[in-house]
N, C-alpha and C. Protein backbone atom coordinates (compact mmCIF):
# COMPACT_ATOMS: atom_id res chain seq x y z
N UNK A 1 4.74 -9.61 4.68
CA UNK A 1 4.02 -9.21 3.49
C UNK A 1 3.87 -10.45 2.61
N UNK A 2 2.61 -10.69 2.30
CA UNK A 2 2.25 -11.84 1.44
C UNK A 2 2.42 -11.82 -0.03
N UNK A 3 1.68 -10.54 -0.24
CA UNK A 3 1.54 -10.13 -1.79
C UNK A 3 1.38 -8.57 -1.42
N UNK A 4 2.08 -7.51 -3.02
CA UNK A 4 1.35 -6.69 -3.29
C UNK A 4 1.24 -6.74 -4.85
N UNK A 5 0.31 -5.91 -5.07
CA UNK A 5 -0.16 -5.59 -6.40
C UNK A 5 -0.52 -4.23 -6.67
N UNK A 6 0.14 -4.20 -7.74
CA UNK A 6 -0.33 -2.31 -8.57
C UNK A 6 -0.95 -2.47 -9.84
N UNK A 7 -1.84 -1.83 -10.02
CA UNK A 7 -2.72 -1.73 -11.29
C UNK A 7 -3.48 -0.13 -11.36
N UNK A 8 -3.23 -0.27 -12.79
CA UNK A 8 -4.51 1.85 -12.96
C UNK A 8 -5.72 0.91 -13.70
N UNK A 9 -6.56 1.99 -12.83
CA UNK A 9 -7.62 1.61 -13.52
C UNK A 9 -8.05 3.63 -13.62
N UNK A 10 -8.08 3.55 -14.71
CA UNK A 10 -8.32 4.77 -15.43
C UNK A 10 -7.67 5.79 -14.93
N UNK A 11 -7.96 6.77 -14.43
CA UNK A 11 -7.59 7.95 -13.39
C UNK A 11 -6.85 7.29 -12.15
N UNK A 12 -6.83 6.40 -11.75
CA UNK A 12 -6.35 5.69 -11.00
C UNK A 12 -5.35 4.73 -10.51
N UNK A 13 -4.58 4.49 -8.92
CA UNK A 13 -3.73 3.71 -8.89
C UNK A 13 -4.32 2.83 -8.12
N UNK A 14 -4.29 1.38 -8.37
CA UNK A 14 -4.87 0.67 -6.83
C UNK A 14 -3.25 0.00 -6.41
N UNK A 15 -3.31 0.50 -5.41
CA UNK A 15 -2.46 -0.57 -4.48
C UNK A 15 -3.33 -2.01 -3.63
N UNK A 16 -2.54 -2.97 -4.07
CA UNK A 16 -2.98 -4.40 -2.53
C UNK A 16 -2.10 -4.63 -2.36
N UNK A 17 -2.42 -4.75 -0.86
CA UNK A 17 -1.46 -5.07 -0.07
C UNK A 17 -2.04 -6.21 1.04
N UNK A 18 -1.58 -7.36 1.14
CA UNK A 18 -1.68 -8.27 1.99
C UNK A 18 -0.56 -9.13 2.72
N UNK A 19 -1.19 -8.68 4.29
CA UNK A 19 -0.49 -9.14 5.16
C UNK A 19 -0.54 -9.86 6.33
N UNK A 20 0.01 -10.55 7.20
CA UNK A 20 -0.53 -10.70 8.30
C UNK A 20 -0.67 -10.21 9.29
N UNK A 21 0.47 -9.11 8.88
CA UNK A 21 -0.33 -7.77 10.10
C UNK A 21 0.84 -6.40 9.34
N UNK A 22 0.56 -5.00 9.73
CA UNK A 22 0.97 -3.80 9.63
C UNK A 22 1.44 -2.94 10.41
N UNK A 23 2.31 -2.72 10.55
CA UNK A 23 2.88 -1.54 10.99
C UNK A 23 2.66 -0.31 10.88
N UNK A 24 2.77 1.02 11.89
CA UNK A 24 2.43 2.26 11.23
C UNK A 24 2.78 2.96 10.49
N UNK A 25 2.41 3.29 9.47
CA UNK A 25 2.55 3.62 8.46
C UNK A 25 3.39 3.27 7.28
N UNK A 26 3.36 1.61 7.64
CA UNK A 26 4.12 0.82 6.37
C UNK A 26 3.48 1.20 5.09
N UNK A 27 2.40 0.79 5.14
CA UNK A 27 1.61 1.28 3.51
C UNK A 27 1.66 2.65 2.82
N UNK A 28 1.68 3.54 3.70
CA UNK A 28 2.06 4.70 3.75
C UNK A 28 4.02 5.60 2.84
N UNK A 29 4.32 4.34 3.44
CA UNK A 29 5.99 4.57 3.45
C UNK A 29 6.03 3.67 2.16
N UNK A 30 5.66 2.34 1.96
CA UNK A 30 5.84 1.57 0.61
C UNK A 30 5.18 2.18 -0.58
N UNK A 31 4.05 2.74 -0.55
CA UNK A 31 3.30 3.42 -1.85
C UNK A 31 4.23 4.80 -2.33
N UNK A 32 4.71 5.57 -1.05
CA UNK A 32 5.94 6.40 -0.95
C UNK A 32 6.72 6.01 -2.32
N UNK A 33 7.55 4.91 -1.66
CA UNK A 33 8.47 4.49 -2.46
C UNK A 33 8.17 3.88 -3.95
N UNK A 34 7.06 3.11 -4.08
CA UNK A 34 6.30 2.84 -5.21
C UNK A 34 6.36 3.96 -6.49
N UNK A 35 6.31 5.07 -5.73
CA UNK A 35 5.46 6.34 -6.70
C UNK A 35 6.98 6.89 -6.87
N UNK A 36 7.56 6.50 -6.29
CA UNK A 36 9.42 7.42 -6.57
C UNK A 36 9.57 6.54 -8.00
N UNK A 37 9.39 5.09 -7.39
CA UNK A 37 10.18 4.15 -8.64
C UNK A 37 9.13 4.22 -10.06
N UNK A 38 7.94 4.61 -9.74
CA UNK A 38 7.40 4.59 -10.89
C UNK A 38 7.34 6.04 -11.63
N UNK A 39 7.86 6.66 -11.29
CA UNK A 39 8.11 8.16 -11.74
C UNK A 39 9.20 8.45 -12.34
N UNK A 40 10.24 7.46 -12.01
CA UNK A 40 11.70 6.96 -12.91
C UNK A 40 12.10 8.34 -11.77
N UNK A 41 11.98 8.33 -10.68
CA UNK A 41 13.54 9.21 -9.68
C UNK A 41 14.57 7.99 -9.40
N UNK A 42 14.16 7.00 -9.05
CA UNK A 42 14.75 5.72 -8.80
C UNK A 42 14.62 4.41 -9.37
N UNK A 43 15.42 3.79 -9.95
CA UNK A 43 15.39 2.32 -10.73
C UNK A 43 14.37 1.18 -9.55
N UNK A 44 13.94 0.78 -10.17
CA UNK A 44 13.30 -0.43 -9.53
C UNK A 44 14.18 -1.29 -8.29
N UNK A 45 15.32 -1.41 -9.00
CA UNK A 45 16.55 -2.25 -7.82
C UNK A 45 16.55 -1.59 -6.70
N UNK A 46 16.26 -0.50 -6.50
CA UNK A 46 16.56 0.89 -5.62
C UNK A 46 15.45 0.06 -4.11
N UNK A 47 14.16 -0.34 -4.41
CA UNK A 47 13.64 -0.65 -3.59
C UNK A 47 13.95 -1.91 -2.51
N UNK A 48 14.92 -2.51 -3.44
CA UNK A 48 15.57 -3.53 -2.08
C UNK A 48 16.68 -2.86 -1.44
N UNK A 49 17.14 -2.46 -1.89
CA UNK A 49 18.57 -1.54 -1.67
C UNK A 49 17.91 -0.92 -0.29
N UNK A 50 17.02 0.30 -0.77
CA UNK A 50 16.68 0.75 0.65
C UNK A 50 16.01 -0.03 1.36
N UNK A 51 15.12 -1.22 1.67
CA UNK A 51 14.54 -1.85 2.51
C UNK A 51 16.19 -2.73 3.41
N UNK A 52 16.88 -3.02 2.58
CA UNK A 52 18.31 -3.49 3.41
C UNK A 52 19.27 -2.78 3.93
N UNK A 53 19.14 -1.15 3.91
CA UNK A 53 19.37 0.12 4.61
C UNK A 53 18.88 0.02 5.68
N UNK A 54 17.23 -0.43 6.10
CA UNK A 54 16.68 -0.38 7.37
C UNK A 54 16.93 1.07 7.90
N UNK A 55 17.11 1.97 7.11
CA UNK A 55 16.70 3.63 7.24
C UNK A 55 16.32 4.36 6.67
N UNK A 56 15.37 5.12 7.87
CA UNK A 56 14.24 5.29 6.98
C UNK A 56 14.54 6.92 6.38
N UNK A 57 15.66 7.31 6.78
CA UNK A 57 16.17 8.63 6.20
C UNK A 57 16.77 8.32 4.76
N UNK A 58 17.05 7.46 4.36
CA UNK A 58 17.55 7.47 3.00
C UNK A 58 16.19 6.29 2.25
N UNK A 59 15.04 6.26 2.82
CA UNK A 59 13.72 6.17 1.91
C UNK A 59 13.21 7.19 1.33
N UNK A 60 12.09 6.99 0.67
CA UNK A 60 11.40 8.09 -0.06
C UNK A 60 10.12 8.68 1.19
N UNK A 61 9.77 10.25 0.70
CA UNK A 61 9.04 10.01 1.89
C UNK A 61 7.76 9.45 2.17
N UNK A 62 7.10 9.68 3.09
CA UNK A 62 5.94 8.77 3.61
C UNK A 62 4.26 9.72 2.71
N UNK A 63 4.00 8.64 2.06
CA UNK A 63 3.03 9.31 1.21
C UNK A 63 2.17 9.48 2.09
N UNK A 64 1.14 10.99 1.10
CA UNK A 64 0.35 11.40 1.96
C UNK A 64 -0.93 10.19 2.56
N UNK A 65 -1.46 10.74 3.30
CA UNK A 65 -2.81 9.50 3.78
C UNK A 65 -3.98 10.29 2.35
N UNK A 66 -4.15 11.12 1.94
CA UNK A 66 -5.45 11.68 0.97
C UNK A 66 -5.20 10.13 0.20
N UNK A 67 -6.40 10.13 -0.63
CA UNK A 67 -6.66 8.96 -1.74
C UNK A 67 -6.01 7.17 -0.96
N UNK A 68 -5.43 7.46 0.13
CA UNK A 68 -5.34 5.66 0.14
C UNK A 68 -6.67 4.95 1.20
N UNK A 69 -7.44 4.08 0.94
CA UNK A 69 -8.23 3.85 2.16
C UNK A 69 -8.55 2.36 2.09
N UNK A 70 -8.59 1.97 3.14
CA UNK A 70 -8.84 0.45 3.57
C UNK A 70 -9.37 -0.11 3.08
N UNK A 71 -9.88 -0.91 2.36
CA UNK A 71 -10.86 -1.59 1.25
C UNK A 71 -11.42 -2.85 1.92
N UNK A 72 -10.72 -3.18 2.73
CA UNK A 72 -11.31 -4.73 3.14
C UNK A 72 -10.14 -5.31 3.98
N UNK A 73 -10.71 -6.33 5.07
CA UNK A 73 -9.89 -7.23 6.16
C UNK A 73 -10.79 -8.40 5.89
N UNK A 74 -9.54 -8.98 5.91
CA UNK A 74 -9.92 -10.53 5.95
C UNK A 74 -9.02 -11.30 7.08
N UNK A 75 -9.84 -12.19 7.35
CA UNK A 75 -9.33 -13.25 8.64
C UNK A 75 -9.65 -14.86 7.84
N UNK A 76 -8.81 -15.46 8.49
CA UNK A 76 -8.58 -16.78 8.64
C UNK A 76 -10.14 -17.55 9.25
N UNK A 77 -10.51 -19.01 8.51
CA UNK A 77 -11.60 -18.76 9.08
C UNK A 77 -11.52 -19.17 10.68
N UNK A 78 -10.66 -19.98 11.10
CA UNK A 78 -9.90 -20.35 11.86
C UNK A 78 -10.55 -19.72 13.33
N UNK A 79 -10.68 -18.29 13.05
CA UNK A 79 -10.49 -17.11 14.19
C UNK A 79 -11.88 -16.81 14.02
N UNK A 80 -13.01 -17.46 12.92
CA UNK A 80 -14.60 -17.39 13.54
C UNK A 80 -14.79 -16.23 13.33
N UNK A 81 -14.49 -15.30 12.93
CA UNK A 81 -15.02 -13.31 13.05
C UNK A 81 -16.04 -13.30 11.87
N UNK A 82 -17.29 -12.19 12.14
CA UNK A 82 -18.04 -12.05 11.44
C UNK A 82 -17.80 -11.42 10.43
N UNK A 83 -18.36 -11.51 9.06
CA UNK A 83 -17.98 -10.32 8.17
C UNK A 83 -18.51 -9.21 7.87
N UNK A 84 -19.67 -8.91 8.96
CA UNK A 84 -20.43 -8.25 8.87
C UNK A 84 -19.69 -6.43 9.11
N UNK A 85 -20.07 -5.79 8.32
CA UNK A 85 -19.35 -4.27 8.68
C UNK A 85 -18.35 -4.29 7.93
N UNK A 86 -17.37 -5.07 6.82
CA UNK A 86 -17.03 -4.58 6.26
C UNK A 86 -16.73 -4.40 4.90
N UNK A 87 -15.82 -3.33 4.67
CA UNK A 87 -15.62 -2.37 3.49
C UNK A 87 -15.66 -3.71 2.18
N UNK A 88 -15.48 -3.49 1.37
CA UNK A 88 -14.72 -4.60 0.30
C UNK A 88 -14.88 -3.93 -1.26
N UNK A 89 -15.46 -2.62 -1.41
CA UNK A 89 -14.49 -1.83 -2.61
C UNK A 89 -14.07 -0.68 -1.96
N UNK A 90 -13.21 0.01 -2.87
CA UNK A 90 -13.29 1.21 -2.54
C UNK A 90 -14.27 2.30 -3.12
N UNK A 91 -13.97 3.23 -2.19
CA UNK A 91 -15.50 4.76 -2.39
C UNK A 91 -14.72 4.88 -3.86
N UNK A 92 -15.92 5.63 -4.42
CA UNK A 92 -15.08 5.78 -5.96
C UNK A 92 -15.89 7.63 -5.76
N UNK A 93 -14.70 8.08 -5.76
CA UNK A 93 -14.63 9.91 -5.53
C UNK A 93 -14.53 10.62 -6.83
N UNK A 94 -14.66 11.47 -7.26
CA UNK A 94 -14.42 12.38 -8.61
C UNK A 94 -12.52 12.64 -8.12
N UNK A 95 -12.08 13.06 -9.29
CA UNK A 95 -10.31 13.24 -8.90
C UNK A 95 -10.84 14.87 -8.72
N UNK A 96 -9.97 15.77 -8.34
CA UNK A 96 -9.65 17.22 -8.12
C UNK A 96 -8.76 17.27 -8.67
């Protein structure tokens, strides 16, 4: 993990997340935990604590997939890939 970042923008949470690669359902499981610590169930310290547990039964659970979606991939230019096809905001939906 390179960087993440949290910010609201109005009605809204954005998560970034950049990496050099992902696991299943890491983003999933970290926004999880994000939304525990920012809800005050758990102190901020709490999130290294459990990442040095390395279990995933005493994490928070794995947030739902609704509202998170891919926004953009980026490559190195290194690796030559086109940029053609993709995403780079997100859909902007009405909330329910």
């Amino acid at each position: 993990m390179r960087e993440v970042a949290v910010q609201r923008q109005g009605d809204y949470l954005l998560f970034d997340f950049r990496a050099d690669g992902f696991l299943h359902h890491m983003i999933r499981n970290l926004v999880g935990a994000l939304v525990y610590v920012g809800k005050g169930r758990y102190p901020p310290s709490w999130l290294q604590e459990a990442l040095a547990l390395r279990d995933r039964s005493r994490a928070a659970p794995t947030f739902a997939p609704d509202g998170l979606y891919l926004c953009g991939v980026g490559y190195e230019a290194h690796w030559s890939l086109p940029d053609e096809g993709r995403i780079i905001a997100a859909p902007q939906l009405p909330l329910i």
